[in-house]
C-alpha atoms as a PDB file:
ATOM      1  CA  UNK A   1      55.333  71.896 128.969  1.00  0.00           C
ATOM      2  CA  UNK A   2      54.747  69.399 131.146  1.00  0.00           C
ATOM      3  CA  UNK A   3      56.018  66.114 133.053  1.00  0.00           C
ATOM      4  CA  UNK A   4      54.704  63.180 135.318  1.00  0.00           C
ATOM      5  CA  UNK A   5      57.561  62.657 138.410  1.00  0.00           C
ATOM      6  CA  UNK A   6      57.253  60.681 141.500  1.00  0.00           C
ATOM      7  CA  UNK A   7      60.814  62.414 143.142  1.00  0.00           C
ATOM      8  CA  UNK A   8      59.095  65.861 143.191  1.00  0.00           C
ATOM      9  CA  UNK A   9      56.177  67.576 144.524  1.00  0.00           C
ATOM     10  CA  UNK A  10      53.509  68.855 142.257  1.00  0.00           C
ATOM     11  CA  UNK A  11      54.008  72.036 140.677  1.00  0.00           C
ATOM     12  CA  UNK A  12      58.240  72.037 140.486  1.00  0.00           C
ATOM     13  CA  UNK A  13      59.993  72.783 137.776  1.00  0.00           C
ATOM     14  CA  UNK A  14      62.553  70.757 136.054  1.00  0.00           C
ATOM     15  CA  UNK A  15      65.206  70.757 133.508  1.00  0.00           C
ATOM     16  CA  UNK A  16      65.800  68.115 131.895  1.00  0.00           C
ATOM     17  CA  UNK A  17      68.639  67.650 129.755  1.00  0.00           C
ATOM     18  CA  UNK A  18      69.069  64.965 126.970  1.00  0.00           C
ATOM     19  CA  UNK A  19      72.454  63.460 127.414  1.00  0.00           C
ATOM     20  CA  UNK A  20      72.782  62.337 123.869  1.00  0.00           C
ATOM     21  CA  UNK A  21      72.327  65.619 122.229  1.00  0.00           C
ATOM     22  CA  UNK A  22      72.531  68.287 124.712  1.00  0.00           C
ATOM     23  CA  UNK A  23      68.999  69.617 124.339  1.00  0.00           C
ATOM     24  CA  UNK A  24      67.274  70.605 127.367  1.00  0.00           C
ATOM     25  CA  UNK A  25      63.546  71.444 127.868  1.00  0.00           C
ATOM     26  CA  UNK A  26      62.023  72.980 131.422  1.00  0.00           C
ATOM     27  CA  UNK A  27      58.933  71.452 132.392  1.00  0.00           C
ATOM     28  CA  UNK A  28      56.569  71.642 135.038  1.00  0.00           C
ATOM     29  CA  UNK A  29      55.434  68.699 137.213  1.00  0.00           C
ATOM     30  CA  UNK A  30      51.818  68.255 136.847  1.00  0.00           C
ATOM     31  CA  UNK A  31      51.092  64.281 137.529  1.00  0.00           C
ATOM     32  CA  UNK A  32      52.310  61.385 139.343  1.00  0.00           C
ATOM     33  CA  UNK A  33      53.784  58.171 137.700  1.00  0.00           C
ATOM     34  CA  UNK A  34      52.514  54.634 137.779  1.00  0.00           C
ATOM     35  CA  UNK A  35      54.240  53.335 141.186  1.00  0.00           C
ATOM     36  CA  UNK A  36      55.844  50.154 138.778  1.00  0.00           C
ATOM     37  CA  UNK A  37      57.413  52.034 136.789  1.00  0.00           C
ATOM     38  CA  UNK A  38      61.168  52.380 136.854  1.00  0.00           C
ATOM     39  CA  UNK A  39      61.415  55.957 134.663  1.00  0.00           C
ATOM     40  CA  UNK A  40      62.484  58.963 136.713  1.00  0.00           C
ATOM     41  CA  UNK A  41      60.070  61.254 134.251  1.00  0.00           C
ATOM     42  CA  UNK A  42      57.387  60.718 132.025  1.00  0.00           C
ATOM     43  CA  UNK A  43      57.523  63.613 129.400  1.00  0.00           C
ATOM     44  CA  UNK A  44      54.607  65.009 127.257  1.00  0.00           C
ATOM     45  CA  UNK A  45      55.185  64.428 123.725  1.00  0.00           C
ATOM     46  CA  UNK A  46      55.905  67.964 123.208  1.00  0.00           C
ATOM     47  CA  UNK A  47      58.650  68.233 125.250  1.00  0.00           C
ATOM     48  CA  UNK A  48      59.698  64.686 123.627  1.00  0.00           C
ATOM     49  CA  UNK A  49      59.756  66.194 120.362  1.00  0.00           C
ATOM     50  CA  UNK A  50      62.114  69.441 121.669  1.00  0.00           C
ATOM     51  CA  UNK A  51      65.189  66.996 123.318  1.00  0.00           C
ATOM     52  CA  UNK A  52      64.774  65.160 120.008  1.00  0.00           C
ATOM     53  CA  UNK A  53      64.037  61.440 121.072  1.00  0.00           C
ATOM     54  CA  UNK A  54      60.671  60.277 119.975  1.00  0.00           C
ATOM     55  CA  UNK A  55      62.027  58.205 117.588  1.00  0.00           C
ATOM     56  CA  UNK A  56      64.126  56.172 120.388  1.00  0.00           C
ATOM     57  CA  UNK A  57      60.904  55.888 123.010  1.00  0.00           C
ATOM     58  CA  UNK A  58      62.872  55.903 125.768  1.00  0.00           C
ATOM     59  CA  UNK A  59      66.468  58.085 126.347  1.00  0.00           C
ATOM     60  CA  UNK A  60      68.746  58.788 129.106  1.00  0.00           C
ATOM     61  CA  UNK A  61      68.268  62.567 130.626  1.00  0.00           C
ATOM     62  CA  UNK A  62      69.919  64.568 133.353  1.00  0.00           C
ATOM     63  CA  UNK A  63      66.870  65.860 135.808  1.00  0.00           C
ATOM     64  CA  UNK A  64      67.926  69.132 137.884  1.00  0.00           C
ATOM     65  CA  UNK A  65      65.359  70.490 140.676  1.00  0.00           C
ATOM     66  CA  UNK A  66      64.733  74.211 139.768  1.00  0.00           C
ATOM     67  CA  UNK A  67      62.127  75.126 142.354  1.00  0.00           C
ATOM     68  CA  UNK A  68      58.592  75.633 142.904  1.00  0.00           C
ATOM     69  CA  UNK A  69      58.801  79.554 141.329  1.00  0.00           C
ATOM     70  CA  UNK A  70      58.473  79.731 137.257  1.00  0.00           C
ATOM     71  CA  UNK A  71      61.755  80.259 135.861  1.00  0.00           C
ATOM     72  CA  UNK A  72      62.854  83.204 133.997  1.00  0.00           C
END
């Protein structure tokens, strides 16, 4: 899965961690944001689908940095 992130560079990976539910998803950065927008991460629907918020559009997530290696 993937992500758009302006905090990173390309190719990190992230976890990010829905803090209504607990579900967390690792993703890799693979695109930029628009520079207007406020959002920390833009997440593919997939990944939307996995922390359980497309309903809600929008939800509040913990980000952590995990590197620029693949994670086990």
């Amino acid at each position: 899965m993937t992500c758009a992130c302006n905090a990173v560079k390309l190719g990190t990976w992230l976890r990010v961690t829905n803090l209504r539910n607990g579900k967390a998803v690792i993703v890799k950065v693979n695109d930029r944001i628009h520079p207007g927008m406020k959002r920390v991460v833009d997440l593919t629907s997939t990944a939307a689908k996995k922390l359980g918020y497309t309903a809600a559009g929008l939800t509040r997530v913990k980000v952590e940095v995990l590197g620029r290696k693949k994670p086990e």
